[in-house]
PDB file of N, CA and C in Angstrom:
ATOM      1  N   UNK A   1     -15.839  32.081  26.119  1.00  0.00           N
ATOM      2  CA  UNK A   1     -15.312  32.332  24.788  1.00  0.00           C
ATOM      3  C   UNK A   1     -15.988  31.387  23.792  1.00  0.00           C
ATOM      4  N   UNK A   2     -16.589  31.911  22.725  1.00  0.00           N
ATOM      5  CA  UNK A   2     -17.281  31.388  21.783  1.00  0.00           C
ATOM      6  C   UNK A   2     -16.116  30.237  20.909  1.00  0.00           C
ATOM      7  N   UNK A   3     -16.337  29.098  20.864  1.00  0.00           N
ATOM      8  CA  UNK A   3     -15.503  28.278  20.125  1.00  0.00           C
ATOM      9  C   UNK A   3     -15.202  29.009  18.657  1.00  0.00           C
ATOM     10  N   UNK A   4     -14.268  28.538  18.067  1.00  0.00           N
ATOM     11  CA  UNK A   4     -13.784  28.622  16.923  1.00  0.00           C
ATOM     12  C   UNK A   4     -14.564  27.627  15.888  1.00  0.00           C
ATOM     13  N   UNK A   5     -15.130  28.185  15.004  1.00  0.00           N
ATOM     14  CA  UNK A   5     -15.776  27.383  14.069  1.00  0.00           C
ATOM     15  C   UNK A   5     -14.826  26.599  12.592  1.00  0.00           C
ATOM     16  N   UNK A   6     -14.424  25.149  12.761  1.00  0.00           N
ATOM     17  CA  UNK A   6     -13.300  24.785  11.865  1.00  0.00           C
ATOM     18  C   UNK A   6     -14.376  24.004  10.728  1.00  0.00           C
ATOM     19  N   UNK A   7     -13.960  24.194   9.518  1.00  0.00           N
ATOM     20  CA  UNK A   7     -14.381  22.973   8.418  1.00  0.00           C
ATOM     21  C   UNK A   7     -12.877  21.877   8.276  1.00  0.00           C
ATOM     22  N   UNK A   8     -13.581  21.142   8.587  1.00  0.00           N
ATOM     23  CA  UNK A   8     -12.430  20.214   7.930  1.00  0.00           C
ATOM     24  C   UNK A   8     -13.163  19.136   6.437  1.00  0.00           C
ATOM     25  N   UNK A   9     -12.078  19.623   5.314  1.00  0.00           N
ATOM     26  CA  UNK A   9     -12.775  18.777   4.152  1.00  0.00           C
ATOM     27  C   UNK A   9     -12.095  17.810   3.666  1.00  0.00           C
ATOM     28  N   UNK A  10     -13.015  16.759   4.729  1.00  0.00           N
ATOM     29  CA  UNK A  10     -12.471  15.367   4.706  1.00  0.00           C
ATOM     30  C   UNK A  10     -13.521  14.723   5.387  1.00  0.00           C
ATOM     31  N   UNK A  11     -13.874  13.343   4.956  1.00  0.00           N
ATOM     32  CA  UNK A  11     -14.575  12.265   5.867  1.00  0.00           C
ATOM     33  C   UNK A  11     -14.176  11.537   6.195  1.00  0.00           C
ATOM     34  N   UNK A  12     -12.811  10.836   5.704  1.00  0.00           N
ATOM     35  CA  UNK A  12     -12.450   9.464   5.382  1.00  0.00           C
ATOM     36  C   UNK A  12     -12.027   9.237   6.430  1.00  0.00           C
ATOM     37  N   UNK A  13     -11.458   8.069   7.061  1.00  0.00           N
ATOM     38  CA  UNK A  13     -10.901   7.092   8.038  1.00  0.00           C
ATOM     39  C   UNK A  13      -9.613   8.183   8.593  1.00  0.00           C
ATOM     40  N   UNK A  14      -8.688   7.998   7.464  1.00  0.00           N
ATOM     41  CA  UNK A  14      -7.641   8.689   7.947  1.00  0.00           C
ATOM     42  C   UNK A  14      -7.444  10.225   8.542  1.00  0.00           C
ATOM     43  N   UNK A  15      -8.473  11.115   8.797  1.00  0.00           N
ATOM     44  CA  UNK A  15      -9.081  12.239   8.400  1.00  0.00           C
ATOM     45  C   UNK A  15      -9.583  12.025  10.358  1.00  0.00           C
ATOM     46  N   UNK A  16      -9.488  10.666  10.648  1.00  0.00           N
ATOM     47  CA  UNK A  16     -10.032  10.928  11.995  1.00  0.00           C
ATOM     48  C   UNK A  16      -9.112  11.618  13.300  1.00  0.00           C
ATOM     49  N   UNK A  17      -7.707  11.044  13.133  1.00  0.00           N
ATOM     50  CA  UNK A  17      -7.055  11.998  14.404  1.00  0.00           C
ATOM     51  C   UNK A  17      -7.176  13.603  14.366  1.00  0.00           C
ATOM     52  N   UNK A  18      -7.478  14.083  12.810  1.00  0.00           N
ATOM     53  CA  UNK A  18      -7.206  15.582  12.533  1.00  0.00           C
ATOM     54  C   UNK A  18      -8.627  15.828  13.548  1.00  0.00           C
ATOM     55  N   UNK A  19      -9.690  15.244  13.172  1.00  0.00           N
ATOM     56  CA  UNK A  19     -10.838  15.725  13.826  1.00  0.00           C
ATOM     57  C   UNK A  19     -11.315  15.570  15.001  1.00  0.00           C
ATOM     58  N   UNK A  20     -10.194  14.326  16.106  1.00  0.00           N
ATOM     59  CA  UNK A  20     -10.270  14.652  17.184  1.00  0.00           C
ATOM     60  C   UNK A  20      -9.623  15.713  17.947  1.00  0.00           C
ATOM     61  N   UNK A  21      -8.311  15.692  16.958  1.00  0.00           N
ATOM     62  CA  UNK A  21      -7.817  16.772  17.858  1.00  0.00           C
ATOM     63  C   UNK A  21      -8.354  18.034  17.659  1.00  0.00           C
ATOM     64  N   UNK A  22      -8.940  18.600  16.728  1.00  0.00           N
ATOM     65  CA  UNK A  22      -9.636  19.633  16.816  1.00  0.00           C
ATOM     66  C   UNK A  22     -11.195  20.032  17.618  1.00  0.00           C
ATOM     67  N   UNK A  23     -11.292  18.619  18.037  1.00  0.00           N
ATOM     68  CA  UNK A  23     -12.348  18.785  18.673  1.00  0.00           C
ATOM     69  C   UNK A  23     -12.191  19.092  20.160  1.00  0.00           C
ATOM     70  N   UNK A  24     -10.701  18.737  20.437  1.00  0.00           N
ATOM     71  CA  UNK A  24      -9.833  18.533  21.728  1.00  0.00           C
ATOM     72  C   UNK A  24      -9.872  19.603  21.743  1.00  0.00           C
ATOM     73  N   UNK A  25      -9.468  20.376  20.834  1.00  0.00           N
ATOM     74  CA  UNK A  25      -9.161  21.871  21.191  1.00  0.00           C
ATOM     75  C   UNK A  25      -9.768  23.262  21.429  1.00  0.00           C
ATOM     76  N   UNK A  26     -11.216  22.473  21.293  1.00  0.00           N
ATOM     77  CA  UNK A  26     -12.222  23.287  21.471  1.00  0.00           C
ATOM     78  C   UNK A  26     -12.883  23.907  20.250  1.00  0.00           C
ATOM     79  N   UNK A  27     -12.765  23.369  19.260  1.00  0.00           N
ATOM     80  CA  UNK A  27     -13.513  23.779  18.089  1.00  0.00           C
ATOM     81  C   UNK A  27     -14.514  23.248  17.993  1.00  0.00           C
ATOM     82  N   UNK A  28     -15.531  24.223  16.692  1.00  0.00           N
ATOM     83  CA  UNK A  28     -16.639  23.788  16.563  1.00  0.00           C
ATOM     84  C   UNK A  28     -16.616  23.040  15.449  1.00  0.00           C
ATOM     85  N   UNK A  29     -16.460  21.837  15.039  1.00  0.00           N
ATOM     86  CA  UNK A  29     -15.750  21.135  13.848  1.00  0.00           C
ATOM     87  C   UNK A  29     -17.046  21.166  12.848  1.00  0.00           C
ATOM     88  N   UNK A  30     -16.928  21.035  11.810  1.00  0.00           N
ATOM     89  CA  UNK A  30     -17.646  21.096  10.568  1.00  0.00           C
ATOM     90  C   UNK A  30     -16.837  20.123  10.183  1.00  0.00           C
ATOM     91  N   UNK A  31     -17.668  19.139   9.040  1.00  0.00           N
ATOM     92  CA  UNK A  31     -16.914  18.266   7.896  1.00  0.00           C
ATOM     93  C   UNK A  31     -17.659  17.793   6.657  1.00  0.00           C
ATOM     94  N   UNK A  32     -16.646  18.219   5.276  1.00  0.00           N
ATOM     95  CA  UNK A  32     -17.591  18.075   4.251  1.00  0.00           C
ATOM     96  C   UNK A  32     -16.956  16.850   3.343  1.00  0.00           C
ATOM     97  N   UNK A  33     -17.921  16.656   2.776  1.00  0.00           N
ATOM     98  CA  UNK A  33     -17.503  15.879   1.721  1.00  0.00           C
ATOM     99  C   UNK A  33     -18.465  14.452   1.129  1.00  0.00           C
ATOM    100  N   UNK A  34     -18.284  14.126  -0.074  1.00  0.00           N
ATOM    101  CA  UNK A  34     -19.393  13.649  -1.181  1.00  0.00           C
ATOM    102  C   UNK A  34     -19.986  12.639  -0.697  1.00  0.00           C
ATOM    103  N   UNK A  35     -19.382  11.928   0.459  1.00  0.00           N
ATOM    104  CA  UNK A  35     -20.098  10.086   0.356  1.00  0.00           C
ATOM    105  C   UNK A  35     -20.268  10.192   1.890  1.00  0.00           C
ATOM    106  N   UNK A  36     -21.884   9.907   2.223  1.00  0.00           N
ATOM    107  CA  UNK A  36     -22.255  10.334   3.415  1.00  0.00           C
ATOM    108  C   UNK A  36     -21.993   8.840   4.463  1.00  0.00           C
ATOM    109  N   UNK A  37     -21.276   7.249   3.628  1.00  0.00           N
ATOM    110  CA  UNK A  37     -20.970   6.181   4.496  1.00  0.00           C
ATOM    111  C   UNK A  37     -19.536   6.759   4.977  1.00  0.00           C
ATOM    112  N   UNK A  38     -18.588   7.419   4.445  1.00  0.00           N
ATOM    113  CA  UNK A  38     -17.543   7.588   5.238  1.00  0.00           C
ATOM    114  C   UNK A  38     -17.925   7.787   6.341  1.00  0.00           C
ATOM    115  N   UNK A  39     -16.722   7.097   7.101  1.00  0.00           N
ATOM    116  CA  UNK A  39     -16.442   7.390   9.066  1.00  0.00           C
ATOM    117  C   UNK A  39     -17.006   8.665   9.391  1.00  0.00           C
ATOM    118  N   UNK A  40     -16.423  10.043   8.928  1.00  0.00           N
ATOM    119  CA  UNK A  40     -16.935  11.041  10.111  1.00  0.00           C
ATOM    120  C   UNK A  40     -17.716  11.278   9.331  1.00  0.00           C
ATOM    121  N   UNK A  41     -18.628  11.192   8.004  1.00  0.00           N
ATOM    122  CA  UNK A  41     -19.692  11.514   7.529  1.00  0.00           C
ATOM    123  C   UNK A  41     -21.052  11.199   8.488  1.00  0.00           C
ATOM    124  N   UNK A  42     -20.558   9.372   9.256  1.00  0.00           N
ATOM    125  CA  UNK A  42     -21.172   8.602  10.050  1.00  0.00           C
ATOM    126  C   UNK A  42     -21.551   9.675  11.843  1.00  0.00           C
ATOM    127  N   UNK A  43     -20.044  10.302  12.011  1.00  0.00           N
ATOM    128  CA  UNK A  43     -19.776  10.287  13.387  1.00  0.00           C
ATOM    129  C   UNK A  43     -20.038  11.702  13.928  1.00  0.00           C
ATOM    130  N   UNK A  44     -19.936  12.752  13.012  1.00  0.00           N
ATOM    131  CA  UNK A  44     -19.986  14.050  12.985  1.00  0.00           C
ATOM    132  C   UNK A  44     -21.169  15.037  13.078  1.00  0.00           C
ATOM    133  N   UNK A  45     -21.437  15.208  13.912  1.00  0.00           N
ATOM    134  CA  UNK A  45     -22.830  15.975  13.931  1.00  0.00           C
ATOM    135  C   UNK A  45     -22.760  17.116  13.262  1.00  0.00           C
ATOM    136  N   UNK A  46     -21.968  17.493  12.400  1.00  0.00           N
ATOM    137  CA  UNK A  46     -21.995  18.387  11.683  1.00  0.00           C
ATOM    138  C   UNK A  46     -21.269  18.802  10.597  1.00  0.00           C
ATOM    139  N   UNK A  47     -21.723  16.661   9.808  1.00  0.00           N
ATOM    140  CA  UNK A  47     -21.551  17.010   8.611  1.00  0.00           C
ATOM    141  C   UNK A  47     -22.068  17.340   7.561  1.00  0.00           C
ATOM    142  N   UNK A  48     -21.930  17.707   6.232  1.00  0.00           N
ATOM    143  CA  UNK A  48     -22.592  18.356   5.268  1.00  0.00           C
ATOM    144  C   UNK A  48     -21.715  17.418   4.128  1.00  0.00           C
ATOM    145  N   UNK A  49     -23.152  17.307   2.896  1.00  0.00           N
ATOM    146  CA  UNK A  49     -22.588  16.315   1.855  1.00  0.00           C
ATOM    147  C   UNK A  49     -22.297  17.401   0.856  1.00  0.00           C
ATOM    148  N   UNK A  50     -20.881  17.929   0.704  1.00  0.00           N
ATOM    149  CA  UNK A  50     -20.356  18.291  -0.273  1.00  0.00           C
ATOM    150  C   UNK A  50     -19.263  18.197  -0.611  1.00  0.00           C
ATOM    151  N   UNK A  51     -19.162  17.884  -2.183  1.00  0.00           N
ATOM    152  CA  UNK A  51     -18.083  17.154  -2.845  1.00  0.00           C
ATOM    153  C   UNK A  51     -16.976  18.582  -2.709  1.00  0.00           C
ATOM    154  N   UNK A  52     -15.947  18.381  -1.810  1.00  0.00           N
ATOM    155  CA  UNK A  52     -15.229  19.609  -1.878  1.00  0.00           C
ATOM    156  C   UNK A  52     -13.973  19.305  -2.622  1.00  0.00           C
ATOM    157  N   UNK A  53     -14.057  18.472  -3.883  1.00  0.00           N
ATOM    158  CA  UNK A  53     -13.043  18.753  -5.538  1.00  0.00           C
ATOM    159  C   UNK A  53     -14.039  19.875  -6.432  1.00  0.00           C
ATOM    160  N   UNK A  54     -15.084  20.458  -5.712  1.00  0.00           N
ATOM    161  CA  UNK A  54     -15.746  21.205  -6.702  1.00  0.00           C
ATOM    162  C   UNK A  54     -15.377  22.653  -5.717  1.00  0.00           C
ATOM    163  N   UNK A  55     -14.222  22.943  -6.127  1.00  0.00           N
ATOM    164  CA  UNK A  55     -13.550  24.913  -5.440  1.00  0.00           C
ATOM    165  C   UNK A  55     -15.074  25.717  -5.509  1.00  0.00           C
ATOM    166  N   UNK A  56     -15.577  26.053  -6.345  1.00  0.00           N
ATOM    167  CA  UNK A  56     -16.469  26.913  -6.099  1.00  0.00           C
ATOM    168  C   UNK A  56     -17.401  26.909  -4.960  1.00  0.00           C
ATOM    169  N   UNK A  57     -17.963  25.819  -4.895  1.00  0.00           N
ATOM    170  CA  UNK A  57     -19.005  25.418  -4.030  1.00  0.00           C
ATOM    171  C   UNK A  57     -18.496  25.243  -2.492  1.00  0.00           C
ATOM    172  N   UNK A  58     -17.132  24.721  -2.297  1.00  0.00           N
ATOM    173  CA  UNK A  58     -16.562  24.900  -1.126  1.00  0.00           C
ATOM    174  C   UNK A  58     -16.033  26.355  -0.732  1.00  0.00           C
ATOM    175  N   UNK A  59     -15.642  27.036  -1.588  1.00  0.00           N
ATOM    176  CA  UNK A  59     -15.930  28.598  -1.503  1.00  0.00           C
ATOM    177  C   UNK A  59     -17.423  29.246  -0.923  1.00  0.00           C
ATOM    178  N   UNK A  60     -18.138  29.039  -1.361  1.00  0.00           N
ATOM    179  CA  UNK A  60     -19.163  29.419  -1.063  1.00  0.00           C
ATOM    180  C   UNK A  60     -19.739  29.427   0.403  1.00  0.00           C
ATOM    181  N   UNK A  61     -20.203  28.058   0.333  1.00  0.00           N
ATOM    182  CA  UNK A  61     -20.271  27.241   1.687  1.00  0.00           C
ATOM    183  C   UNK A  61     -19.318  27.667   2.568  1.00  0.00           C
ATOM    184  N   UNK A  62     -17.994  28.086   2.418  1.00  0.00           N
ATOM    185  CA  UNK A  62     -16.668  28.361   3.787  1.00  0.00           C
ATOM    186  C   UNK A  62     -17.726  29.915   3.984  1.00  0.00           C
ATOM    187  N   UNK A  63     -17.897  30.674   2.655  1.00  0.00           N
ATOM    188  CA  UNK A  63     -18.363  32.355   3.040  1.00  0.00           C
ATOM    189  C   UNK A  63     -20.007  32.281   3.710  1.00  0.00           C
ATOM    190  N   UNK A  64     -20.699  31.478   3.179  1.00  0.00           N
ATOM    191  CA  UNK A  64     -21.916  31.102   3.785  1.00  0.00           C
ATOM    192  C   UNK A  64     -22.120  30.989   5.285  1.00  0.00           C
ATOM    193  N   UNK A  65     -21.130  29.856   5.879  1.00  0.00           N
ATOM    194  CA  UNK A  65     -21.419  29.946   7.140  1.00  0.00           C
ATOM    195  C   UNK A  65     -20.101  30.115   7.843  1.00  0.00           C
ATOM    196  N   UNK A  66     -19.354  31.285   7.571  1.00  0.00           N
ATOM    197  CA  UNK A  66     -18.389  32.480   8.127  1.00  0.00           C
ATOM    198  C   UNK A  66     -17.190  31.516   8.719  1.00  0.00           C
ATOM    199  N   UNK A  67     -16.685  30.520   8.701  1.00  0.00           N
ATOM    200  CA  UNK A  67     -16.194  29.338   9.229  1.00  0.00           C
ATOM    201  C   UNK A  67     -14.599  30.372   9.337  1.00  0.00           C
ATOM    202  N   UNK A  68     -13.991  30.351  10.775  1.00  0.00           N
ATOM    203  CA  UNK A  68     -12.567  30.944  10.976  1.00  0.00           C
ATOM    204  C   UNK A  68     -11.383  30.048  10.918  1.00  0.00           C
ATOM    205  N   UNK A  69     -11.637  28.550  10.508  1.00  0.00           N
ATOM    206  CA  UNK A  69     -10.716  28.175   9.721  1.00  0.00           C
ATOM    207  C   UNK A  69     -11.078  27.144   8.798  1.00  0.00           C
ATOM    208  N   UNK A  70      -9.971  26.521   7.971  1.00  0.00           N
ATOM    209  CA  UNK A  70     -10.684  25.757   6.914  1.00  0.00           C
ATOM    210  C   UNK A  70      -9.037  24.861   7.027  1.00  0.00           C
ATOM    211  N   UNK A  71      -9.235  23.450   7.274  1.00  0.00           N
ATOM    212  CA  UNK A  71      -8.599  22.358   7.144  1.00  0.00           C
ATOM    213  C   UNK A  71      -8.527  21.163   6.137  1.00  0.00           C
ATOM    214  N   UNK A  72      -7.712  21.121   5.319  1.00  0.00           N
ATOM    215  CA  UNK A  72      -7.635  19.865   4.640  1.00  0.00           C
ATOM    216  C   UNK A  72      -7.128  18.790   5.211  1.00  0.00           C
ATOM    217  N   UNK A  73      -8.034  17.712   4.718  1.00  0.00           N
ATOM    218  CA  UNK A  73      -7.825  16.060   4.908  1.00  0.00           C
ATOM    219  C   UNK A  73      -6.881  15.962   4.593  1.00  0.00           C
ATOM    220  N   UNK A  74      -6.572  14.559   4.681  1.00  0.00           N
ATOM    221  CA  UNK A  74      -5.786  13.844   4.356  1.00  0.00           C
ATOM    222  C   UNK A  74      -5.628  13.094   2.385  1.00  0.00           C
ATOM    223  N   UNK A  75      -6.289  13.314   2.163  1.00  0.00           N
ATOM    224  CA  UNK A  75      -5.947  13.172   0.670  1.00  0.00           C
ATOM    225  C   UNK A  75      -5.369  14.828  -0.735  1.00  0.00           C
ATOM    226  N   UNK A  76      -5.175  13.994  -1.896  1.00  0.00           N
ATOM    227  CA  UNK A  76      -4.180  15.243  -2.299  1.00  0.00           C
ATOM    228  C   UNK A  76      -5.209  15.755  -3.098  1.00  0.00           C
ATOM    229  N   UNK A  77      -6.149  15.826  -3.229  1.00  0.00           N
ATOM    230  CA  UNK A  77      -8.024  16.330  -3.472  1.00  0.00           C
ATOM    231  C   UNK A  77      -8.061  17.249  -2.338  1.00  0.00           C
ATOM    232  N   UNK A  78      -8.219  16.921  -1.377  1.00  0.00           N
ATOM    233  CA  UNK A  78      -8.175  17.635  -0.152  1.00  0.00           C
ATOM    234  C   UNK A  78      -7.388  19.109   0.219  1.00  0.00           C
ATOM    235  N   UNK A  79      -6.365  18.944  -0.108  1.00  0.00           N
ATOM    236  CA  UNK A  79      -4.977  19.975  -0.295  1.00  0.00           C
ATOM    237  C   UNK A  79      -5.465  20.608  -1.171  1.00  0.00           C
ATOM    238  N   UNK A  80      -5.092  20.275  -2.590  1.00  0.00           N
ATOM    239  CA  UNK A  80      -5.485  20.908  -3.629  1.00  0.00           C
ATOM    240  C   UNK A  80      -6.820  21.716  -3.664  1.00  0.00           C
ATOM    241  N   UNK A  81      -7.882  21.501  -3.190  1.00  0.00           N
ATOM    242  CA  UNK A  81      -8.944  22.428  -2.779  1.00  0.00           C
ATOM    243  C   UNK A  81      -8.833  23.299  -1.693  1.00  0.00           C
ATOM    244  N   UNK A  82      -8.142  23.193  -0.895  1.00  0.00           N
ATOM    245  CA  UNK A  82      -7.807  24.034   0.188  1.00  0.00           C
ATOM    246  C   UNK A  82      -6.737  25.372  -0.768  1.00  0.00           C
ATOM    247  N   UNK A  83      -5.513  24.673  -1.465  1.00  0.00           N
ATOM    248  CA  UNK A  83      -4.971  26.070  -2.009  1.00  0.00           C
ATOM    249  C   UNK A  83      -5.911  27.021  -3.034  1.00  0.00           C
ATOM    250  N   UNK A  84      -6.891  26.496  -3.977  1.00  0.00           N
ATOM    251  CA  UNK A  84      -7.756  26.685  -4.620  1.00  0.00           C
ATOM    252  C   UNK A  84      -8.795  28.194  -3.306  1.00  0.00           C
ATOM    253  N   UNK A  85      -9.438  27.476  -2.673  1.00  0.00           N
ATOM    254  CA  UNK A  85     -10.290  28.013  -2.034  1.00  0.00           C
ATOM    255  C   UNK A  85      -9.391  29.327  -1.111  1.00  0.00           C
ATOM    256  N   UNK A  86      -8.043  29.215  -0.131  1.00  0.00           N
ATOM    257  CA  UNK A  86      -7.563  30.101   0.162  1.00  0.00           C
ATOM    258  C   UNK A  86      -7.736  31.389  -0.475  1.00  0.00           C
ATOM    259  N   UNK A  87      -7.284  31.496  -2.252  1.00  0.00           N
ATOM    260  CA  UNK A  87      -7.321  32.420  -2.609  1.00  0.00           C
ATOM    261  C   UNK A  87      -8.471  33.351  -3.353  1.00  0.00           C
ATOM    262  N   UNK A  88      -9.290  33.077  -3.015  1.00  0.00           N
ATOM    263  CA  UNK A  88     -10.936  33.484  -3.175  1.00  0.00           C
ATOM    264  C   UNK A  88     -11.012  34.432  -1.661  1.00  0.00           C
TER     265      UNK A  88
END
């Protein structure tokens, strides 16, 4: 069974249990976001530097590479782009 492809848009420190456990679970984790020294910016083989407070562009990028789910971090930037982007 082909993993599940997740974005999670978040890098930061706190942002790390979400991305182990999704990695636990057999996903194919994605992670975005603006500042490429954050932790999983560091740790993630498959992160991408985009500022995801900009909805459009994280729209794009989710339809670009077909991603079957989309997770927000831990900050309220994070959330707030996730309800933004849902409804696109």
């Amino acid at each position: 069974m082909k993993p599940k492809r997740t974005l999670l848009a978040d890098t930061n420190r706190a942002a790390y249990t979400v991305y182990q456990a999704l990695v636990s679970a057999g996903h194919d984790v994605w992670v975005v976001g603006a500042n490429p020294q954050e932790p999983l910016a560091k740790i993630a083989p498959n992160y991408v530097q985009l500022n995801y407070s900009d909805s459009s562009k994280l729209a794009d990028f989710i339809e670009e590479e077909s991603f079957d789910f989309l997770v927000p971090g831990c900050t309220d930037v994070s959330y707030k782009s996730y309800a933004v982007v849902r409804q696109y």
